[in-house]
Structure formats: C-alpha cells, structure tokens
C-alpha atoms as a PDB file:
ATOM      1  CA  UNK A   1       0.000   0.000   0.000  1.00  0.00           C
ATOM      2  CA  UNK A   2       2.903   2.398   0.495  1.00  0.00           C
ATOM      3  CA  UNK A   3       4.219   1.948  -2.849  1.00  0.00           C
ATOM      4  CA  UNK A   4       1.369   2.985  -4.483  1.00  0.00           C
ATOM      5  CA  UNK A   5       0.624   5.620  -2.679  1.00  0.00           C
ATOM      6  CA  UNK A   6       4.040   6.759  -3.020  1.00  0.00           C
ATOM      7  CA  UNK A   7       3.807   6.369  -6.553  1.00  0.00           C
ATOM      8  CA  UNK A   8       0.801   8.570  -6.349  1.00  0.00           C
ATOM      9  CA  UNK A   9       1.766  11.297  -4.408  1.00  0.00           C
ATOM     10  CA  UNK A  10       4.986  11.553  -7.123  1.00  0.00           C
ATOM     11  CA  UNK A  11       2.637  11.403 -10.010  1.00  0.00           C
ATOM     12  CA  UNK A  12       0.543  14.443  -8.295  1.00  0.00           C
ATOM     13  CA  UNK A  13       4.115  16.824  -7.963  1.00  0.00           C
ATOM     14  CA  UNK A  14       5.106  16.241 -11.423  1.00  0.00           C
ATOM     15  CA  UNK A  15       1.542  16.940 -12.562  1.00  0.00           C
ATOM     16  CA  UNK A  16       1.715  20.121 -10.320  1.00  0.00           C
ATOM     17  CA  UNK A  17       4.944  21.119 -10.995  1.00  0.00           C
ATOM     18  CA  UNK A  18       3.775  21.084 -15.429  1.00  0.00           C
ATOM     19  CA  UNK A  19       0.869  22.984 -14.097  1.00  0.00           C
ATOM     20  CA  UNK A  20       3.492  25.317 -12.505  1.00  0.00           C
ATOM     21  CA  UNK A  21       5.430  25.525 -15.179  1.00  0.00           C
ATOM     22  CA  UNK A  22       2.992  26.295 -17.771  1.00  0.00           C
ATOM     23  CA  UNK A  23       1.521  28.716 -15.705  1.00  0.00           C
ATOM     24  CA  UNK A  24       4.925  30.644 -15.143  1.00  0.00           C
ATOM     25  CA  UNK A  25       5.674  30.575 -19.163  1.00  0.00           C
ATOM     26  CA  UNK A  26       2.147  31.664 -19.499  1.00  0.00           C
ATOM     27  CA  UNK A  27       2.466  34.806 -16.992  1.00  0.00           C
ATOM     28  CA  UNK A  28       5.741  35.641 -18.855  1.00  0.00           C
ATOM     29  CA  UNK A  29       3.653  35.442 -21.756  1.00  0.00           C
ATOM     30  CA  UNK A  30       1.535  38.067 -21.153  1.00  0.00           C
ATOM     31  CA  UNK A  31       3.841  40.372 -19.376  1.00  0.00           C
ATOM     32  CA  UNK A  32       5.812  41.110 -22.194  1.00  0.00           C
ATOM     33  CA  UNK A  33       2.365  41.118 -24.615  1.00  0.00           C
ATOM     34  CA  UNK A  34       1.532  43.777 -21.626  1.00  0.00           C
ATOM     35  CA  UNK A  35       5.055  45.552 -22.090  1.00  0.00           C
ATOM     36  CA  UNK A  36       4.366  45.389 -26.041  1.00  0.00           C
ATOM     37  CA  UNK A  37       0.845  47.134 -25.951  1.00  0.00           C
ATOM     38  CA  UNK A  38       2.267  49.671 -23.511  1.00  0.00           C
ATOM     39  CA  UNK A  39       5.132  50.622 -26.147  1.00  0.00           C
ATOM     40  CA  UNK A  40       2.610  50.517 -28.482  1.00  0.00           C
ATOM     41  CA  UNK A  41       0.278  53.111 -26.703  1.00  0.00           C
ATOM     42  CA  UNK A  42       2.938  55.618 -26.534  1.00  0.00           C
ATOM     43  CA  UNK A  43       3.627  55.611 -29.662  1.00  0.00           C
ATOM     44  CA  UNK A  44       0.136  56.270 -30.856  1.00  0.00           C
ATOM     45  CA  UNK A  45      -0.080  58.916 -28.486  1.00  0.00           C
ATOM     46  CA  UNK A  46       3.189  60.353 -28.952  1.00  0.00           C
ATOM     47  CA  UNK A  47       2.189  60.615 -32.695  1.00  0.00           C
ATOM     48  CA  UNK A  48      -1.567  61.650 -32.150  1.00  0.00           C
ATOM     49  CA  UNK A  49      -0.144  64.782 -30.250  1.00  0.00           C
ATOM     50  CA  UNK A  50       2.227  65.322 -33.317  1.00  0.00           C
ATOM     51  CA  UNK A  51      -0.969  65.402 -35.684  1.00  0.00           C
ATOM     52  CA  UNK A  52      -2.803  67.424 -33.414  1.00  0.00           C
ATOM     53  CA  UNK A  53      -0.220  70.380 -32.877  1.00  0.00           C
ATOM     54  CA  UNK A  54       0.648  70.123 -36.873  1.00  0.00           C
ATOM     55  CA  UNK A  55      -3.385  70.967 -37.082  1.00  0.00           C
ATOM     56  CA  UNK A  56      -3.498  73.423 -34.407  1.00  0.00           C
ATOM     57  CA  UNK A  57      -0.281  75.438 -35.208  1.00  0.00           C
ATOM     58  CA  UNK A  58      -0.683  75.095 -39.374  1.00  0.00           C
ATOM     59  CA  UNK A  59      -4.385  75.643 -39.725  1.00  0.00           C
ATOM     60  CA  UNK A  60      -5.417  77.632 -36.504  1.00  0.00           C
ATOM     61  CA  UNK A  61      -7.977  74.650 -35.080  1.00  0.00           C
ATOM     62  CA  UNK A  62      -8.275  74.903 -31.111  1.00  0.00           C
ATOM     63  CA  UNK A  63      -8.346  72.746 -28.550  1.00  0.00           C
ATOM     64  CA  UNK A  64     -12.235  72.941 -28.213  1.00  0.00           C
ATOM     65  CA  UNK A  65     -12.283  72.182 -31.877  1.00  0.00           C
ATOM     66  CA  UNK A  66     -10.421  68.814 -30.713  1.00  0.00           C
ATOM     67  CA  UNK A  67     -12.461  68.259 -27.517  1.00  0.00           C
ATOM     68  CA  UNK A  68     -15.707  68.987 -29.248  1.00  0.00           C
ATOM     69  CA  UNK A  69     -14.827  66.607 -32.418  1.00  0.00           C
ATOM     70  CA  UNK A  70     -13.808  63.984 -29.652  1.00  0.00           C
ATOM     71  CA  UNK A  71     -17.154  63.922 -28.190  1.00  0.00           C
ATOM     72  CA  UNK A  72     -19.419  63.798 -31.248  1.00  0.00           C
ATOM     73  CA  UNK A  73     -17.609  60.927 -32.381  1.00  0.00           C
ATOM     74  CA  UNK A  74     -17.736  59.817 -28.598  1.00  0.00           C
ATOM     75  CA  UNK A  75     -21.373  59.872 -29.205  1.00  0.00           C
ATOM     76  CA  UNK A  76     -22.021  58.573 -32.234  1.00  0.00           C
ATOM     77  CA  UNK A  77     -22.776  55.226 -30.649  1.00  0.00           C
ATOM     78  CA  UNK A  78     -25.169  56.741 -28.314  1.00  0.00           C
ATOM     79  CA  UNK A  79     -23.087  56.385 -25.155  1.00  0.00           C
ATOM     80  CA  UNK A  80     -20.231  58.502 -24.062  1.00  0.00           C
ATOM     81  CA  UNK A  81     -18.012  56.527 -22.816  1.00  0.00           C
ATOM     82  CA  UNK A  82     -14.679  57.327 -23.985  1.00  0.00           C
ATOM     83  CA  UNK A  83     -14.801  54.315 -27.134  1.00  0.00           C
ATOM     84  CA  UNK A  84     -16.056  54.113 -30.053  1.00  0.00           C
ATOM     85  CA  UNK A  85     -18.539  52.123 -30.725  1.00  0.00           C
ATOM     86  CA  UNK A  86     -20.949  49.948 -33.040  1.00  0.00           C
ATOM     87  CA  UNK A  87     -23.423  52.135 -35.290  1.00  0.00           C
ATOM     88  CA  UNK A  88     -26.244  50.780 -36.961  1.00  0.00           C
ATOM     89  CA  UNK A  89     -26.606  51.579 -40.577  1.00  0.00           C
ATOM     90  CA  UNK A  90     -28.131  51.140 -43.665  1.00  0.00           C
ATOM     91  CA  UNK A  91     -26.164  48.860 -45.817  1.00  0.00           C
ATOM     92  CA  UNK A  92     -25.875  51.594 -49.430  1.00  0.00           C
ATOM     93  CA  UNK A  93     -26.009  48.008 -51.590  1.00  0.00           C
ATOM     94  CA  UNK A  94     -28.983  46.307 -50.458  1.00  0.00           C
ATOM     95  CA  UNK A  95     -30.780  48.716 -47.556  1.00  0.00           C
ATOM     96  CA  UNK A  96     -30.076  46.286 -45.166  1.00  0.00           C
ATOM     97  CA  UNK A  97     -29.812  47.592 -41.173  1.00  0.00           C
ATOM     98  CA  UNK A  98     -25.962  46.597 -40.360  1.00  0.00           C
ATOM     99  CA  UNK A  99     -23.774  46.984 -37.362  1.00  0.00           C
ATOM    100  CA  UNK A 100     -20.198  48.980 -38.399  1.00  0.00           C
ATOM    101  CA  UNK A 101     -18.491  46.394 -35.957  1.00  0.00           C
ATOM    102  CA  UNK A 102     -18.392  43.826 -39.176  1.00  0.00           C
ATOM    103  CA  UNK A 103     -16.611  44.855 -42.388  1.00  0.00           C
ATOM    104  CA  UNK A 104     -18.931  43.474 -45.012  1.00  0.00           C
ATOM    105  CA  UNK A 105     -22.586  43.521 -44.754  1.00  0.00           C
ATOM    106  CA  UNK A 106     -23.427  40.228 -43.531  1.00  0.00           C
ATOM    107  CA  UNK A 107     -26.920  39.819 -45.890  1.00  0.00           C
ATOM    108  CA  UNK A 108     -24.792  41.079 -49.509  1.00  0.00           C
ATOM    109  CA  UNK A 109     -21.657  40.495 -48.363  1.00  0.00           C
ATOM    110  CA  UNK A 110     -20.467  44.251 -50.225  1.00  0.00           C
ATOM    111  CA  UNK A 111     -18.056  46.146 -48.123  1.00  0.00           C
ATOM    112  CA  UNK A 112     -19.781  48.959 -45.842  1.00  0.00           C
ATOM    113  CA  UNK A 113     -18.742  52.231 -45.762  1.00  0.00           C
ATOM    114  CA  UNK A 114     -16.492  53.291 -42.360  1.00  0.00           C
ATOM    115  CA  UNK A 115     -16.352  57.027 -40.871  1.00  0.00           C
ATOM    116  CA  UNK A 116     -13.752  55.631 -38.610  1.00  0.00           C
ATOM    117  CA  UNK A 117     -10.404  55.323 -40.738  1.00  0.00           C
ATOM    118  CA  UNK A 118      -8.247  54.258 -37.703  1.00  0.00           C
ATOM    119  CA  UNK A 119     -10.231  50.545 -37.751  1.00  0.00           C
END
C-alpha cells in the first residue's frame, strides 16, 4: 500500500509542478504582450499629439475644436463613454440595417462604408 501511494503522491508533484510551469511561461507570456501594448500606446499617443499640434499650429484649429470633435464621435454610438462604438446603418447596396463592428454587410456580403479610418 505504500508503494502505491508513493507512486501517487509523485505522479501528483510532477503533474503540479507542469501545471506550474505552464503557468509561469504563461504569466511571462503576457507580461511582455503587456510591455508590447504599452510601447505601443505611446507611440500612438506620442504621434496623435504630433498630428494634433501640426493641425493646431498650421491651420489655426483649437483645442475645443479637438475636444468637441472627440465627443461627437464619442457619441455617435449613443453612449459617451470614452470608445467608439458599433453604429447601426443602412447597408448603401442592399438597404439592409448593419452593425459597423463587421466589415462586409453580412446579408450582400459588399463592403460597408467606415467614418472611422483608424479601424
């Protein structure tokens, strides 16, 4: 009886110490997917503020141009909350009511038209 449960408990700490393992390779994983988006953020802002002072020195916009412009497109979804969202439009091939999250209409399959360029 002592063997096998000996032979247990060693099957049970190699199966935790996979689990352990995976888990660690999984954690660094997504730490340096974190580290990535971060880099990535700042440059999108970095370059974001470059397009907005080119606009605001070259043409004479203001900031309240900006802020305003944010939130109408804020709201375009119907909720201000900082994201842009889904619309709900009418499909210019077939008339169709379609969501702006998909790229295509899903009854034609024709490509819908986007006010968003970044996505």
């Amino acid at each position: 009886m002592s063997l096998a449960w000996d032979i247990l408990q060693h099957y049970q700490i190699e199966k935790a110490k996979t689990a352990a393992d995976l888990a660690s390779f999984k954690v660094d994983s997504l730490s340096a997917r974190k580290d990535n988006t971060k880099q990535e953020l700042e440059e999108l802002t970095l370059a974001c503020q470059a397009m907005w002072e080119l606009l605001r020195d070259h043409l004479g916009f203001t900031d309240e141009h900006l802020r305003a412009k944010i939130l109408e497109i804020d709201a375009r979804d119907g909720v201000v909350d900082g994201k842009i969202g889904a619309e709900m439009i009418d499909c210019p091939h077939c008339g169709q009511k379609a969501s702006t999250t998909k790229p295509n209409c899903i009854y034609c399959g024709n490509r819908l038209p986007s006010r968003n360029v970044m996505k």
